[in-house]
N, C-alpha and C. Protein backbone atom coordinates (compact mmCIF):
# COMPACT_ATOMS: atom_id res chain seq x y z
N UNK A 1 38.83 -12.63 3.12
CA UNK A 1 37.77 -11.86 3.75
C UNK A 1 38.33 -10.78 4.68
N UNK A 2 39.32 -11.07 4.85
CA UNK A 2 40.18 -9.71 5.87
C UNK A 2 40.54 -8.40 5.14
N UNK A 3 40.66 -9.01 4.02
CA UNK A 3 40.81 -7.81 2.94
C UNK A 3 40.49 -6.46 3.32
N UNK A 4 40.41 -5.05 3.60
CA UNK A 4 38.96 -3.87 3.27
C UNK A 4 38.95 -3.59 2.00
N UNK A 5 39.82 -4.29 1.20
CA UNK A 5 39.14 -4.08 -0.30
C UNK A 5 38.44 -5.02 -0.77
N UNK A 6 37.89 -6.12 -0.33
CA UNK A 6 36.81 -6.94 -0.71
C UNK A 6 35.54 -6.30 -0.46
N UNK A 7 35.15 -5.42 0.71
CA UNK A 7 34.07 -4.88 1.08
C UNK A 7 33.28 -4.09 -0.40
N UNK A 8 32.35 -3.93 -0.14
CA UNK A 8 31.58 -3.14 -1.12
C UNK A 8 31.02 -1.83 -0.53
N UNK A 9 30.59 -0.53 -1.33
CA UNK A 9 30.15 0.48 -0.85
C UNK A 9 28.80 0.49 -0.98
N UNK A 10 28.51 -0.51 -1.34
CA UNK A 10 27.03 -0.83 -2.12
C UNK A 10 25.87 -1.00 -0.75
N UNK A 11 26.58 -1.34 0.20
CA UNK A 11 25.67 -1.78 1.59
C UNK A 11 25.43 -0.43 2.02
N UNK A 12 26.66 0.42 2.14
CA UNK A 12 26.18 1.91 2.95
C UNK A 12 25.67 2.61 2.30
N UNK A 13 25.84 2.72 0.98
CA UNK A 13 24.16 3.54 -0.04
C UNK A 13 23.12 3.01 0.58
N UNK A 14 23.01 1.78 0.53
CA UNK A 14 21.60 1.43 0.48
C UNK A 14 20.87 1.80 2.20
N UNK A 15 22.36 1.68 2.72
CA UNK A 15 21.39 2.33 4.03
C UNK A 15 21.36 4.28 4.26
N UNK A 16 22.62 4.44 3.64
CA UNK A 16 22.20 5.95 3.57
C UNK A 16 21.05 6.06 2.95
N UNK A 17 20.51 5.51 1.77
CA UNK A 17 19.39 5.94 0.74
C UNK A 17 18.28 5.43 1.55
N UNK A 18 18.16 4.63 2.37
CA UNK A 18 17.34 4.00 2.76
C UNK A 18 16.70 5.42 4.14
N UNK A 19 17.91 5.74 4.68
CA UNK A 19 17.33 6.95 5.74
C UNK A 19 17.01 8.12 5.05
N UNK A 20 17.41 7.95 3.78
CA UNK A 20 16.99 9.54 3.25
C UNK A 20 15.50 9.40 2.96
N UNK A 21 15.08 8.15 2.39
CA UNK A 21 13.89 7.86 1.82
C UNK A 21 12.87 8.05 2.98
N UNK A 22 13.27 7.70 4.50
CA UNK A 22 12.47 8.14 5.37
C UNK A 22 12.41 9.36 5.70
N UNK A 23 13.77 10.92 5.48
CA UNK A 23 13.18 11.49 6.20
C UNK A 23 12.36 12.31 4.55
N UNK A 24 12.85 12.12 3.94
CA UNK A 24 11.32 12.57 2.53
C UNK A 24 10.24 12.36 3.04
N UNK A 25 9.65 10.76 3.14
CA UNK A 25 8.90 10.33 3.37
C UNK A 25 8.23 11.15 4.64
N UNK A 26 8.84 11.41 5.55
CA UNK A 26 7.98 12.08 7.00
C UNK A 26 7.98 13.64 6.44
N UNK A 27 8.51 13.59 5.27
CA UNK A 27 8.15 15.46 5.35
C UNK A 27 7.27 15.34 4.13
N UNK A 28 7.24 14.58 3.40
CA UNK A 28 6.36 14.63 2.12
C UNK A 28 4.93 14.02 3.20
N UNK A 29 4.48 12.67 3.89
CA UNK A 29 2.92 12.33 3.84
C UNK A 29 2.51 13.74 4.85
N UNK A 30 2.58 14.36 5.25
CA UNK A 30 1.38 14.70 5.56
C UNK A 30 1.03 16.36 5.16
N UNK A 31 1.32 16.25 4.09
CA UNK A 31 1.04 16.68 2.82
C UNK A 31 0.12 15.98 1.53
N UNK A 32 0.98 14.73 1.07
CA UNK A 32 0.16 13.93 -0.07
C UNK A 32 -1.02 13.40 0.94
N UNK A 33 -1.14 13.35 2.54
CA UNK A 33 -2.20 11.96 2.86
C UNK A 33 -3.34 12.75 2.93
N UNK A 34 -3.49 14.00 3.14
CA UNK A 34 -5.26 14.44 3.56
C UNK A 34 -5.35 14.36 1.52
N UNK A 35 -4.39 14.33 1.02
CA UNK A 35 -5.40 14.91 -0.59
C UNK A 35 -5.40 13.22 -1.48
N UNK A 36 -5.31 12.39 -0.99
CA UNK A 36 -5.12 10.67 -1.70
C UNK A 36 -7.41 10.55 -1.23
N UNK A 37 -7.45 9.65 -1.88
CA UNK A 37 -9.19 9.54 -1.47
C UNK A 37 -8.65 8.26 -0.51
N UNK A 38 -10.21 8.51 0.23
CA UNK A 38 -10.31 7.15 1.81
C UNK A 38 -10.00 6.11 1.15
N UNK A 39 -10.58 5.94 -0.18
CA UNK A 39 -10.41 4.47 -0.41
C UNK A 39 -8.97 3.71 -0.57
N UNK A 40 -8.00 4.77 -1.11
CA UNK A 40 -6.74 3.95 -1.04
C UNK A 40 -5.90 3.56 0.71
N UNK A 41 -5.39 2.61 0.68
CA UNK A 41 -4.55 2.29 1.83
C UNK A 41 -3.75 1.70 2.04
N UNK A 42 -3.19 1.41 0.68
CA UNK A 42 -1.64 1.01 0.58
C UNK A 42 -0.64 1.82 0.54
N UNK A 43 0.27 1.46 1.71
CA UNK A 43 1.50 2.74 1.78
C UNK A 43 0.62 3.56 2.78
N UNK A 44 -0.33 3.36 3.36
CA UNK A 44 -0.65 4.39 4.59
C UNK A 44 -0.25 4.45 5.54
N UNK A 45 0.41 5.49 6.01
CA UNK A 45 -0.22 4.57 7.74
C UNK A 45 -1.03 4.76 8.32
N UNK A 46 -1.60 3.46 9.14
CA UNK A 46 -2.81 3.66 9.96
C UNK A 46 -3.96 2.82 9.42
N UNK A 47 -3.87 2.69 8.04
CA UNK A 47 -4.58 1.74 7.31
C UNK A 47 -4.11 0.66 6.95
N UNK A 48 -5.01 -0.27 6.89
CA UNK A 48 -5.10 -1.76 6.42
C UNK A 48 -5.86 -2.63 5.41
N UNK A 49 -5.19 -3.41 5.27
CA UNK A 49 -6.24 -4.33 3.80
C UNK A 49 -8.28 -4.84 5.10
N UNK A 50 -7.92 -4.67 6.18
CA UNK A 50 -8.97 -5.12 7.19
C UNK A 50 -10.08 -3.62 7.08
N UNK A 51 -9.69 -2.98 6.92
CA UNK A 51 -9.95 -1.26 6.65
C UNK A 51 -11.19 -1.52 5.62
N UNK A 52 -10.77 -2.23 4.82
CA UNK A 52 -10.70 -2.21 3.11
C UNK A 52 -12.25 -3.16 3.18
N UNK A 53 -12.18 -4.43 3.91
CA UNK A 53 -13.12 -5.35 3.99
C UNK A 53 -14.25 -4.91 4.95
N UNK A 54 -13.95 -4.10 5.76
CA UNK A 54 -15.00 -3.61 6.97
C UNK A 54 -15.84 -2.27 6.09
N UNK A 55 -15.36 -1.98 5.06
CA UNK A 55 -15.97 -0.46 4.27
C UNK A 55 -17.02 -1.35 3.26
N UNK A 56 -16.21 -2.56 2.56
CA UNK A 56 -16.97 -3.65 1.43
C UNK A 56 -18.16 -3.30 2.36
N UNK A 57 -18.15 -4.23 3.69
CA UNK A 57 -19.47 -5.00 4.01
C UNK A 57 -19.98 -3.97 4.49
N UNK A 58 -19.58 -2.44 4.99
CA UNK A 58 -20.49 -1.38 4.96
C UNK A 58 -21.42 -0.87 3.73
N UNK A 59 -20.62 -1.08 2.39
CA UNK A 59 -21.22 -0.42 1.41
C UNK A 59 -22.24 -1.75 1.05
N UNK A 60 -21.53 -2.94 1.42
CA UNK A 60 -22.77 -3.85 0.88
C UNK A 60 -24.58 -4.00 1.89
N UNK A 61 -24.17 -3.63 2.87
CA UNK A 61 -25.19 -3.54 4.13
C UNK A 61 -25.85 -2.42 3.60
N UNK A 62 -25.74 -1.20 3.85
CA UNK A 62 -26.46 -0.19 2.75
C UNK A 62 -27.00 -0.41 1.49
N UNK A 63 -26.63 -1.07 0.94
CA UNK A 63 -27.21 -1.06 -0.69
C UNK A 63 -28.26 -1.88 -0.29
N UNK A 64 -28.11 -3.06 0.14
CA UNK A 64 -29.37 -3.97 1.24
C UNK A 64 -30.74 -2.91 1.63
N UNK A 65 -29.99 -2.06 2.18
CA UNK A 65 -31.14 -1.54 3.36
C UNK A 65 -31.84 -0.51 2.30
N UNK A 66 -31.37 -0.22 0.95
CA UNK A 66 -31.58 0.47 0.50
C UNK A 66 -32.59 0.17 -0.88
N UNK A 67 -32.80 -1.49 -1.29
CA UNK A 67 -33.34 -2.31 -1.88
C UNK A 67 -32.79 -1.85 -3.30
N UNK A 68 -31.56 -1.35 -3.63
CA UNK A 68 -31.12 -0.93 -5.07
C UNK A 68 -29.56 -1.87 -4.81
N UNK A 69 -29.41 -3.09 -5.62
CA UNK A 69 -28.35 -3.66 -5.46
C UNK A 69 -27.78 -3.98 -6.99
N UNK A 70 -26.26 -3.76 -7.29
CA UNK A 70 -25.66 -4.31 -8.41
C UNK A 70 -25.17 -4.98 -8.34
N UNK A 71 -24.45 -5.58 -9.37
CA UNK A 71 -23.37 -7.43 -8.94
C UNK A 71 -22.40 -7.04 -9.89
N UNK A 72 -20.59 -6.62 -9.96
CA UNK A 72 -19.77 -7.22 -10.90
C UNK A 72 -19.08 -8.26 -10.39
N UNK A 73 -19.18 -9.02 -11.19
CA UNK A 73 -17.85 -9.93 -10.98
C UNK A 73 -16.79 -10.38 -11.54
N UNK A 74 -15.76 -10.18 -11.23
CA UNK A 74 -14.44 -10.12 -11.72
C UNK A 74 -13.27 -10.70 -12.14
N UNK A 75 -13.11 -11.75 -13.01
CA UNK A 75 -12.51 -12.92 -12.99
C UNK A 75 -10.82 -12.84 -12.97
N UNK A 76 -9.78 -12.71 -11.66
CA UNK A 76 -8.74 -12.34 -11.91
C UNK A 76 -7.79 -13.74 -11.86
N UNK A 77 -8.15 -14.67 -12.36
CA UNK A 77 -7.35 -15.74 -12.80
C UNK A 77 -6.47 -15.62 -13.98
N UNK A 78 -6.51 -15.14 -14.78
CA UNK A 78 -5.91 -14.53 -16.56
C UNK A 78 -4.58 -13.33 -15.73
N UNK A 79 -4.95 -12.87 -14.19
CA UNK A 79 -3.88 -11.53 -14.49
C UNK A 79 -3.06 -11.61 -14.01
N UNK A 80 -2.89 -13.09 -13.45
CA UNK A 80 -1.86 -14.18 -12.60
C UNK A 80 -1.05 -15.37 -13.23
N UNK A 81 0.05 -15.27 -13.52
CA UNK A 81 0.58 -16.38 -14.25
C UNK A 81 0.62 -17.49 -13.24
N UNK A 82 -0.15 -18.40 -14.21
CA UNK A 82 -0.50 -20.18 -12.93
C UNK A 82 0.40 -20.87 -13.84
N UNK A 83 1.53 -21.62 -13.15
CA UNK A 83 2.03 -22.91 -14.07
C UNK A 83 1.46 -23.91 -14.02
């Protein structure tokens, strides 16, 4: 282990690549974020999956108040491998 030829170069890519990916990232969102629609919020910042559930029970409270209601329901057991 004293070696410096046992080391790998493989760790400092991944952190060089890793800072490059941020400063893209701070020069690319705020550009892509005003043109993505409200509804997505993965990979945002500032948004949350809590975001996501507080808009549901807005749109479901409206459709209520509005006496025009639809139902899908969605069975995502099949898109999950269960052993």
């Amino acid at each position: 282990m004293q070696d410096p030829k046992s080391y790998r170069l493989v760790y400092v890519m991944c952190v060089s690549l890793k800072i490059l990916e941020k400063l893209i990232h701070a020069l690319v969102e705020p550009i892509i974020d005003p043109l993505l629609p409200q509804e997505q919020v993965g990979l945002r910042h500032g948004r949350k999956a809590v975001n996501q559930v507080f808009s549901l029970m807005q749109d479901i409270e409206n459709i209520f108040l509005s006496q025009k209601a639809g139902v899908v329901f969605v069975d995502l057991t099949a898109a999950y491998d269960i052993l």
